[in-house]
C-alpha atoms as a PDB file:
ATOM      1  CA  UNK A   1     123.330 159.164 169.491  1.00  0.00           C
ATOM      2  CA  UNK A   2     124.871 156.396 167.241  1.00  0.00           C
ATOM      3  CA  UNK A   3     128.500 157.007 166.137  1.00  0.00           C
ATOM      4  CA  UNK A   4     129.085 158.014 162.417  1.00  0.00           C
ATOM      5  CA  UNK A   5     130.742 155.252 161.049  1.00  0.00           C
ATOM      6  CA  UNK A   6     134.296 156.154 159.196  1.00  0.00           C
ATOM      7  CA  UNK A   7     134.226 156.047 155.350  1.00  0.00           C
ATOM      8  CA  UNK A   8     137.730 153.814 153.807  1.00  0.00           C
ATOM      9  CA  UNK A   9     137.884 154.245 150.149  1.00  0.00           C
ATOM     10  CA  UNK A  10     139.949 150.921 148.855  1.00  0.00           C
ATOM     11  CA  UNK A  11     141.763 151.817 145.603  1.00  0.00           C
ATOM     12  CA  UNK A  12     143.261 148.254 144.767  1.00  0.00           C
ATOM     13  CA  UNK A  13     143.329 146.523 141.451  1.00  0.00           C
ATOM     14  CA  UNK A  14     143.329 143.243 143.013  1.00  0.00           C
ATOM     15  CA  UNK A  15     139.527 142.554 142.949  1.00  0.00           C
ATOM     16  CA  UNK A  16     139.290 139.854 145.259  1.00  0.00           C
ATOM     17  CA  UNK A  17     141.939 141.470 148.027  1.00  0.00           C
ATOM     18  CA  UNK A  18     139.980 144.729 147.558  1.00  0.00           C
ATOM     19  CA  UNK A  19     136.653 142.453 148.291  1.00  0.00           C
ATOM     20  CA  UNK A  20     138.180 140.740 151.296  1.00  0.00           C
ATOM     21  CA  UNK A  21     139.264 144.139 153.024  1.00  0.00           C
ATOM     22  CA  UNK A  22     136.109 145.673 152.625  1.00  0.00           C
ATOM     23  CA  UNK A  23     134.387 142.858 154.472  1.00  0.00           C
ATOM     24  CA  UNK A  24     136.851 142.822 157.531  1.00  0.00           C
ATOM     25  CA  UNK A  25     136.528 146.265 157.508  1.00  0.00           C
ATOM     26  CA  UNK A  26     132.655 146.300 157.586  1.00  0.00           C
ATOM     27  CA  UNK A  27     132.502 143.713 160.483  1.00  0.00           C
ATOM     28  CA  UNK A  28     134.470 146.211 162.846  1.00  0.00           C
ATOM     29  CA  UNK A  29     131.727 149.292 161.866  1.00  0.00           C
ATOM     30  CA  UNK A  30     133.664 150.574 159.162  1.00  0.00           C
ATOM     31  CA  UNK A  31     131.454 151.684 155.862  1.00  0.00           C
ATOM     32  CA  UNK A  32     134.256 151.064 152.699  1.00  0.00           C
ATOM     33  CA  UNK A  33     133.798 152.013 148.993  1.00  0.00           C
ATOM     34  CA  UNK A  34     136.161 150.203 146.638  1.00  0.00           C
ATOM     35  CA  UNK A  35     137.794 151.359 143.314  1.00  0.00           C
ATOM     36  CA  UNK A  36     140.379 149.369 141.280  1.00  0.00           C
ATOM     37  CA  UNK A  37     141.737 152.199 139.303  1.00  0.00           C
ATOM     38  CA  UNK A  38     142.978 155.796 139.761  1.00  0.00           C
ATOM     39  CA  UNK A  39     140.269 157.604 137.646  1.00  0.00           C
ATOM     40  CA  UNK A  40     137.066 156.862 139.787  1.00  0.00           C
ATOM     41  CA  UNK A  41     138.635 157.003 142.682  1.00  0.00           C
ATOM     42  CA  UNK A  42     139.687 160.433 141.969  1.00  0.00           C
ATOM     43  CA  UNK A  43     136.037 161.584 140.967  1.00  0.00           C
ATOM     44  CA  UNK A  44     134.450 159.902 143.958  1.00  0.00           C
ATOM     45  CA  UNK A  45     137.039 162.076 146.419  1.00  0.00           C
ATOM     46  CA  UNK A  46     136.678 165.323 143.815  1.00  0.00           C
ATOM     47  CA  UNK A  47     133.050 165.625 144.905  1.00  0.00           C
ATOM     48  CA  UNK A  48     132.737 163.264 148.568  1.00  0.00           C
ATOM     49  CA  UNK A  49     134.180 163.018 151.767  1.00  0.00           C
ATOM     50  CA  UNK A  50     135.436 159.837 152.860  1.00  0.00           C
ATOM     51  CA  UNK A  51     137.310 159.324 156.546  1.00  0.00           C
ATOM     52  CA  UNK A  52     141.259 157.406 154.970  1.00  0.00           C
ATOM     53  CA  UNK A  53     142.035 156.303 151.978  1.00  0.00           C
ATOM     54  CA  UNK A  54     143.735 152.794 151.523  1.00  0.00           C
ATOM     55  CA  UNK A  55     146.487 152.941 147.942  1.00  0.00           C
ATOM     56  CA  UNK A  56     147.542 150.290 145.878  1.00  0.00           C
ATOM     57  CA  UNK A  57     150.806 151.858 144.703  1.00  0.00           C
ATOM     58  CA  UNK A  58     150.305 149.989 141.294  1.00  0.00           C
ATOM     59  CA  UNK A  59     147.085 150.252 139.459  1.00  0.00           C
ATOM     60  CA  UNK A  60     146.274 149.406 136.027  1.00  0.00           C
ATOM     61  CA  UNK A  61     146.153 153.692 135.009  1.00  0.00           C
ATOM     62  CA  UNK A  62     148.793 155.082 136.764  1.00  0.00           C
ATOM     63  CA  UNK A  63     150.445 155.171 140.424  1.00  0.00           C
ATOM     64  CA  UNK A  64     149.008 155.888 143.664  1.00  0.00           C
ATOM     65  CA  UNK A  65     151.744 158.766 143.902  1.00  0.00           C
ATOM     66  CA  UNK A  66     149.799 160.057 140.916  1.00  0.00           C
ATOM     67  CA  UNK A  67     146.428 159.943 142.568  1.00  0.00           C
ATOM     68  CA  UNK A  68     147.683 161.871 145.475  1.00  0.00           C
ATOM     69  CA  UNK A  69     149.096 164.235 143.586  1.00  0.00           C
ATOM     70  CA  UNK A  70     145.809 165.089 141.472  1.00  0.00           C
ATOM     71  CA  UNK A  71     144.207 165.277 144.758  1.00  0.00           C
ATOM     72  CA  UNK A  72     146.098 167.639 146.163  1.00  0.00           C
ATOM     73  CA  UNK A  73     145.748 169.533 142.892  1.00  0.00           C
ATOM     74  CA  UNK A  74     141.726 169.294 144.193  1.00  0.00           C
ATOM     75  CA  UNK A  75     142.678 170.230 147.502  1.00  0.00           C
ATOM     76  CA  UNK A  76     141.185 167.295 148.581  1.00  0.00           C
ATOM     77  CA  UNK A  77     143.634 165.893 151.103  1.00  0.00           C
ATOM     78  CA  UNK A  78     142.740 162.680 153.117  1.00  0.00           C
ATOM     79  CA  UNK A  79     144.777 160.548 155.886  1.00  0.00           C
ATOM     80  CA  UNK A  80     146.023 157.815 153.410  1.00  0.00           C
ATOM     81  CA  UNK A  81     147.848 154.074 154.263  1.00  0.00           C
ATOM     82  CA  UNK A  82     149.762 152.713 151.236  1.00  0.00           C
ATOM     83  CA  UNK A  83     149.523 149.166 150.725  1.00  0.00           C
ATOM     84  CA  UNK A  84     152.131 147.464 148.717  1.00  0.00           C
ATOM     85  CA  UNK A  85     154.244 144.187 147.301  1.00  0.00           C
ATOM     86  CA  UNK A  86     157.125 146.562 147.144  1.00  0.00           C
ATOM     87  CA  UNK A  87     158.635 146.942 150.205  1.00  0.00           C
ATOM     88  CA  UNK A  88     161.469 148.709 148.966  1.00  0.00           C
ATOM     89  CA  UNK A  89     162.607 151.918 151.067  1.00  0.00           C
ATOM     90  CA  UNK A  90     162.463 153.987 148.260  1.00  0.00           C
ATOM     91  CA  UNK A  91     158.749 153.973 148.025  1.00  0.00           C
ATOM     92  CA  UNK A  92     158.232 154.277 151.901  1.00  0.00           C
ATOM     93  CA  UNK A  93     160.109 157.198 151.685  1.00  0.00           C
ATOM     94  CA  UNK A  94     158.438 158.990 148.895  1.00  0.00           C
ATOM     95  CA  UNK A  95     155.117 157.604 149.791  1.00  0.00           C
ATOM     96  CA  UNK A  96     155.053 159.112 153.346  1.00  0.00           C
ATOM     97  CA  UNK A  97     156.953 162.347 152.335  1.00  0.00           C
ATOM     98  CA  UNK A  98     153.829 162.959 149.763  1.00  0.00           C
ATOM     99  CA  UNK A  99     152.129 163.126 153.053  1.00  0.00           C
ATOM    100  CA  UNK A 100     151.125 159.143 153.373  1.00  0.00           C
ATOM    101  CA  UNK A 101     150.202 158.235 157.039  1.00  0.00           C
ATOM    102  CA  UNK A 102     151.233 154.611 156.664  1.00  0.00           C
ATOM    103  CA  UNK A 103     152.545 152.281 154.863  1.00  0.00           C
ATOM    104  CA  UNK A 104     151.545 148.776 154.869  1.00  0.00           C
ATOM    105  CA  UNK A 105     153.590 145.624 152.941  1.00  0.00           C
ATOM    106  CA  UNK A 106     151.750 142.616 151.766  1.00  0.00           C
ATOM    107  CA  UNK A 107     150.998 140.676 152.716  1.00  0.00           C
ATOM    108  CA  UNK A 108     149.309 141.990 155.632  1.00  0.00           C
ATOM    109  CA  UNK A 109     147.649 140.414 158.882  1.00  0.00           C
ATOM    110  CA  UNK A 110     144.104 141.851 158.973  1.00  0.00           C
ATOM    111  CA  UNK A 111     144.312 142.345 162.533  1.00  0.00           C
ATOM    112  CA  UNK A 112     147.244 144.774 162.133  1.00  0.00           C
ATOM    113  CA  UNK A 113     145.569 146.705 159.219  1.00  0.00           C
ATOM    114  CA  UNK A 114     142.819 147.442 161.046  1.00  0.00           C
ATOM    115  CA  UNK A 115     144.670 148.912 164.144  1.00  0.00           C
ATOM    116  CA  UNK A 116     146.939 150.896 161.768  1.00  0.00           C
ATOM    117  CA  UNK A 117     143.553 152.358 160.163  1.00  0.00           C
ATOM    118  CA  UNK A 118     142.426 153.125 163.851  1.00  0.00           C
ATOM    119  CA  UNK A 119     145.528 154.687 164.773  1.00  0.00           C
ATOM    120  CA  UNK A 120     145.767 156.974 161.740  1.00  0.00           C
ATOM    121  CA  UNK A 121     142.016 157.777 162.345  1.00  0.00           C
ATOM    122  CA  UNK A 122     142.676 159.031 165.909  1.00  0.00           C
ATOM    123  CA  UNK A 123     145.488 161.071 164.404  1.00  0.00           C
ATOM    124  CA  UNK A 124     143.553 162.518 162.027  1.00  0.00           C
ATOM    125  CA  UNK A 125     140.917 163.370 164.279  1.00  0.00           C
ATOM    126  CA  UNK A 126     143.344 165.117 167.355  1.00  0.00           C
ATOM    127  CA  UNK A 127     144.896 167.097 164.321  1.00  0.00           C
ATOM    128  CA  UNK A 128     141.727 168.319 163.373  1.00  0.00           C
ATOM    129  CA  UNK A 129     140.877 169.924 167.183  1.00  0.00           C
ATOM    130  CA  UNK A 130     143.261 172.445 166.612  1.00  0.00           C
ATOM    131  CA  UNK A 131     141.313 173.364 162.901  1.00  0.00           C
ATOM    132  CA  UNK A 132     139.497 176.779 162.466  1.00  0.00           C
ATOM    133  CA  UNK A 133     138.862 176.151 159.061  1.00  0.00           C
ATOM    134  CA  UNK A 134     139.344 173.968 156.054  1.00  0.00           C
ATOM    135  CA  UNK A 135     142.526 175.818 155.926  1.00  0.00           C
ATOM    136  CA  UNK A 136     143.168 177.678 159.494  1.00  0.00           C
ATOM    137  CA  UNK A 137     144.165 176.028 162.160  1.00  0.00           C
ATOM    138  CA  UNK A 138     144.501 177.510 165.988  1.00  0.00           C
ATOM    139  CA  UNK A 139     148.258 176.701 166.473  1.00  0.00           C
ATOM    140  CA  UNK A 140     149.452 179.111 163.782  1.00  0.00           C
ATOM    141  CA  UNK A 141     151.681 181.741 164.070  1.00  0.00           C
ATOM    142  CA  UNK A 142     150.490 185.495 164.341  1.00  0.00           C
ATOM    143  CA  UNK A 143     151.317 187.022 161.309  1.00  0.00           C
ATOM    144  CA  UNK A 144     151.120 190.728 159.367  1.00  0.00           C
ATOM    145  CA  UNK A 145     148.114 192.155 157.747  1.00  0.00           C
ATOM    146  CA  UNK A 146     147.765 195.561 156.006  1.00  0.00           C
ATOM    147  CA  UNK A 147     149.955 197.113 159.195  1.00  0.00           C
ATOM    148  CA  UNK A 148     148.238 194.767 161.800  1.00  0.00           C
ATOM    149  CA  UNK A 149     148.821 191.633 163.709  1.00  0.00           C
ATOM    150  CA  UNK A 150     146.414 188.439 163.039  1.00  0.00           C
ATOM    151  CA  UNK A 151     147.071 186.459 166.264  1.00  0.00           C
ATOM    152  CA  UNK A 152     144.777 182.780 165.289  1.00  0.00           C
ATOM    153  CA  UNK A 153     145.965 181.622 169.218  1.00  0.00           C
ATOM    154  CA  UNK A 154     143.869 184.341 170.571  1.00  0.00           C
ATOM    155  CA  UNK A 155     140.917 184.703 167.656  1.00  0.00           C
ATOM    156  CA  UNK A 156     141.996 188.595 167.754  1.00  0.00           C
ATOM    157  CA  UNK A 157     143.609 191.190 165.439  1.00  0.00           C
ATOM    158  CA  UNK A 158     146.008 193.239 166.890  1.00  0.00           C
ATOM    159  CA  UNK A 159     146.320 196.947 165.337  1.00  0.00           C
ATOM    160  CA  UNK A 160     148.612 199.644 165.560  1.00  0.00           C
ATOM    161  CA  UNK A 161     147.034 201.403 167.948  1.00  0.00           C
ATOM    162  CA  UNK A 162     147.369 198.841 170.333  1.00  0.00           C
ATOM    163  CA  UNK A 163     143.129 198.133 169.988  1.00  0.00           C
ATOM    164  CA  UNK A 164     142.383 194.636 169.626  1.00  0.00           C
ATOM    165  CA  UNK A 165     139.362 192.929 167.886  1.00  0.00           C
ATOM    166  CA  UNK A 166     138.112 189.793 168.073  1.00  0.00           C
ATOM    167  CA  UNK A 167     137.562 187.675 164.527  1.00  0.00           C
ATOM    168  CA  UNK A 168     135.327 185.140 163.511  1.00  0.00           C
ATOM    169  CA  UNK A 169     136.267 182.030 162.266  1.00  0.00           C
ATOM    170  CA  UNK A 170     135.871 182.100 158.511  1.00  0.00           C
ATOM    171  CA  UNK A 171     137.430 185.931 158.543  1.00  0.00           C
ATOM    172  CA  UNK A 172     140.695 184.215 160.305  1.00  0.00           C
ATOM    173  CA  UNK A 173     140.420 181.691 157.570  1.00  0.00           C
ATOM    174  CA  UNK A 174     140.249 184.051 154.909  1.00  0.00           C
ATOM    175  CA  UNK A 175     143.038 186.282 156.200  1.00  0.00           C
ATOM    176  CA  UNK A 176     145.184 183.456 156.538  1.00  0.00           C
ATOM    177  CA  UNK A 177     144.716 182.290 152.769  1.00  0.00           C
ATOM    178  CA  UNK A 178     145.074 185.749 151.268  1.00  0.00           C
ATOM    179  CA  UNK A 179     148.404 186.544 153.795  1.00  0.00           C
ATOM    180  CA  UNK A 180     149.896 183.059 152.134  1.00  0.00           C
ATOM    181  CA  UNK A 181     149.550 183.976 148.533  1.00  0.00           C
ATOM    182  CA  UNK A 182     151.083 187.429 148.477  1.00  0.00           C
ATOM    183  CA  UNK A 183     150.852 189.205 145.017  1.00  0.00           C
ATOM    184  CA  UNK A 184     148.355 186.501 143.719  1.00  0.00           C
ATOM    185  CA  UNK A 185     145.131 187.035 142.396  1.00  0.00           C
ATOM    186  CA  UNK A 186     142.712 185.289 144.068  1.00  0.00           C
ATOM    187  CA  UNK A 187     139.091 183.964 142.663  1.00  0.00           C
ATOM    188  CA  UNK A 188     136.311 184.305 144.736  1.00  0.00           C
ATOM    189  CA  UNK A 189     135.657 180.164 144.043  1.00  0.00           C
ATOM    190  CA  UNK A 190     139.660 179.825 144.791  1.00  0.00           C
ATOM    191  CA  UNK A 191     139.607 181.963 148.443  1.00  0.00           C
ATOM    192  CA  UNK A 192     135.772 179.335 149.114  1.00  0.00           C
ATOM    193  CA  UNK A 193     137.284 176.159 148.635  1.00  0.00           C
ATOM    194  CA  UNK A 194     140.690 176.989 150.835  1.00  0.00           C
ATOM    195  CA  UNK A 195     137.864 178.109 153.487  1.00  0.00           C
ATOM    196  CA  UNK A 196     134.820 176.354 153.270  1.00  0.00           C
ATOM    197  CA  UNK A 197     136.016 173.301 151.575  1.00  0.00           C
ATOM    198  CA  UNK A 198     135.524 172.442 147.521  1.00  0.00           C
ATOM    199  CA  UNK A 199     132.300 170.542 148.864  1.00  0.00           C
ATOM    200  CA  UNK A 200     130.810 173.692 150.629  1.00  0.00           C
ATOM    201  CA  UNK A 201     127.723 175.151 148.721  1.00  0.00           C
ATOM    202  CA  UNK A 202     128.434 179.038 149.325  1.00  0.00           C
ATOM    203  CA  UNK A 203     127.632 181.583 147.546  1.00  0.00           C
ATOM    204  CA  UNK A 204     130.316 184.582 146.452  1.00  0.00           C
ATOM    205  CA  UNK A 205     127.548 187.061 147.730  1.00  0.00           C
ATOM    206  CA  UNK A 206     128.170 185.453 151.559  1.00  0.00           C
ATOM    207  CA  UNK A 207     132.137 185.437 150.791  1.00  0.00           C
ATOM    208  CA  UNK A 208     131.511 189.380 150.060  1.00  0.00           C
ATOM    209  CA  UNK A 209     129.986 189.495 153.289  1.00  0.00           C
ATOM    210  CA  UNK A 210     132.671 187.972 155.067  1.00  0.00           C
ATOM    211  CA  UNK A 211     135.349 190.635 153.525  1.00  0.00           C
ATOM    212  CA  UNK A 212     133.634 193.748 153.908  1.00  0.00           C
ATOM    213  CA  UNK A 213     133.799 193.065 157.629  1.00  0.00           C
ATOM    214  CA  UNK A 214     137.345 192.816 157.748  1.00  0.00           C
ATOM    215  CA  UNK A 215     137.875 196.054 155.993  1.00  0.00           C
ATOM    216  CA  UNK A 216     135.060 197.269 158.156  1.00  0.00           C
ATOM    217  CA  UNK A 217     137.621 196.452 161.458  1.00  0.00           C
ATOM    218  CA  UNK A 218     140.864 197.761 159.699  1.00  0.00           C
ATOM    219  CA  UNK A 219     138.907 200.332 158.647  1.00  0.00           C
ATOM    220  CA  UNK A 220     137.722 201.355 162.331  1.00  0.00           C
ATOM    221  CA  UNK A 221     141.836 201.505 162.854  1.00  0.00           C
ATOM    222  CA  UNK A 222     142.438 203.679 160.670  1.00  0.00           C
ATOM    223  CA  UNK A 223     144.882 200.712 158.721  1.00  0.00           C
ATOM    224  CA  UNK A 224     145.877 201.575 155.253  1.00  0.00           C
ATOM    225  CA  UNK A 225     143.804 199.212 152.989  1.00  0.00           C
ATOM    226  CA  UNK A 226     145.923 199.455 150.082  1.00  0.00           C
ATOM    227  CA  UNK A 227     147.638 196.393 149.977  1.00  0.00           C
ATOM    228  CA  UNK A 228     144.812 194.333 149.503  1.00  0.00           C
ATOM    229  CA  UNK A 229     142.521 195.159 146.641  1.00  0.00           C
ATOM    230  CA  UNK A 230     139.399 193.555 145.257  1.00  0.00           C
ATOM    231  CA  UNK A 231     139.867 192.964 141.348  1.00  0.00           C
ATOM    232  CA  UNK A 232     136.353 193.395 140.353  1.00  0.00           C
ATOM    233  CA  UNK A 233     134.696 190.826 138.738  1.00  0.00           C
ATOM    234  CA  UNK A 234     137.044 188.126 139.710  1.00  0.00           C
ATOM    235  CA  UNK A 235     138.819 188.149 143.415  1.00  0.00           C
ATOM    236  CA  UNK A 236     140.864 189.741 145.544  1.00  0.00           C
ATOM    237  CA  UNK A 237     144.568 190.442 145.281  1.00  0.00           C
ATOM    238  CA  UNK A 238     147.136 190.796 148.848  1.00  0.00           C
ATOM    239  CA  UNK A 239     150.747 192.556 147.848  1.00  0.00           C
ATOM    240  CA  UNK A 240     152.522 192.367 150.829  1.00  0.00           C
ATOM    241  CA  UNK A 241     155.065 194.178 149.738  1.00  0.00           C
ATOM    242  CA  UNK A 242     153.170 197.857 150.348  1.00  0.00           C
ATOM    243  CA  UNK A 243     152.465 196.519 153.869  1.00  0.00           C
ATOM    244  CA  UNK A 244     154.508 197.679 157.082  1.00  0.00           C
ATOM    245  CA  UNK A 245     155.539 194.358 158.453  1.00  0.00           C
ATOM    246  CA  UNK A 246     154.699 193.199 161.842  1.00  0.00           C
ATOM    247  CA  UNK A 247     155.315 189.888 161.668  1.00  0.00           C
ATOM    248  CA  UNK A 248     155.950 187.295 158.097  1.00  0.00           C
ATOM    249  CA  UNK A 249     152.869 186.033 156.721  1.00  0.00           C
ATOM    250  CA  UNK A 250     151.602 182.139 157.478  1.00  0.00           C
ATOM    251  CA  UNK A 251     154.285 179.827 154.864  1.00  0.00           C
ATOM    252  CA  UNK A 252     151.986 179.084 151.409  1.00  0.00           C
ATOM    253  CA  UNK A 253     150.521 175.767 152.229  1.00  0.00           C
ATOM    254  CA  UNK A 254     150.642 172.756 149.290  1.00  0.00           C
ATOM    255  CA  UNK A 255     147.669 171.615 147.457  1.00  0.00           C
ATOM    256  CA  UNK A 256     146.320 174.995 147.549  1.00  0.00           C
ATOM    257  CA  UNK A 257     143.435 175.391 144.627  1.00  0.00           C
END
């Protein structure tokens, strides 16, 4: 079976540079898509997938700080290399603590930009084993649920009477979303894009589904569903406050819709 070729958006208002990375690019079985300001670029990655993201820091409509940061407003998050004039540290520093992979000065050796891209890609990809779903991820820490113990390492609920259950993978991921946003309410669409992904065509009706058989294995425990309570017509609210405390919740996670 042939090898899905990566997707590298190029947001760089310098037409011709933009022109002459996507070529080098394509010649080593990369498939690129090009943008020269922040505003497509952002409605491209609102509704597709794309593998890394190469930034321009300066563009004609803004910053590429600012495009990450509408994107993680999305919860669209994608392995990103800066690529800049300014080498100053300053930028480095804030690019890569907004969650930037790389950061590449021009100007730039094509060579080396296309190993950086290849190392970032294998990153991405080994951090992405270890995913459950869009938002769960198998090296997480167990954590308190209505009186019970979520355990992700082990796929299993732990309950006070010492049973243990297995979980499926979209229940873990929807347990771990609702345990990070204690005392929120929660939209159906909100708890399906942390899950599935704001790409994923699911219906509330399936999302239902999924929740009536967690209450259905609390339930079987006899574990006080109180804390978390559908608000009908809209979501779901967790306060973890009314809940007996086995271990604290997952930390909220940024860019969260």
């Amino acid at each position: 079976m042939a090898k899905t070729k990566p997707l590298i958006v190029i947001v760089e208002d310098e037409k011709e540079l933009a022109a002459l990375i996507a070529e080098q690019l394509e010649e080593v079985g990369m498939v690129t898509q090009m943008f020269h300001r922040i505003t497509p670029a952002a409605r491209f990655l609102s509704k597709s997938f794309a593998n890394l993201m190469l930034l321009d820091i300066n563009l004609p409509d803004g910053t590429g700080f600012q495009l990450i940061d509408e994107l993680k407003k999305m919860n669209v998050n994608i392995p990103t290399i800066f690529l800049t004039a300014n080498s100053s540290e300053s930028n480095k520093v804030k690019g890569l603590e907004m969650g930037g992979d790389d950061f590449v000065t021009k100007p730039f050796s094509f060579p080396e930009l296309i190993a950086r891209i290849h190392a970032v890609l294998r990153r991405s990809e080994t951090l992405r084993d270890a995913n459950i779903t869009k938002n769960a991820r198998l090296d997480e820490a167990p954590f308190a649920f209505c009186g019970a113990e979520v355990n992700p390492q082990r796929m299993e609920i732990v309950f006070p009477d010492s049973q243990s259950e297995k979980i499926g993978r979209k229940e873990l991921g929807i347990l771990v979303h609702i345990a990070s946003n204690p005392k929120l309410v929660l939209t159906r669409q909100s708890l399906i894009h942390a899950v599935w992904g704001v790409h994923a065509d699911v219906r509330s009706r399936s999302l239902d589904q999924y929740i009536v058989r967690i209450r259905e294995a609390f339930a079987r425990h006899a574990c006080d569903l109180g804390p978390f309570r559908t608000i009908h017509g809209v979501g779901y609210i967790y306060d973890a406050a009314e809940n007996a405390a086995v271990a604290p919740p997952p930390a909220a996670r940024t860019g969260k819709p």
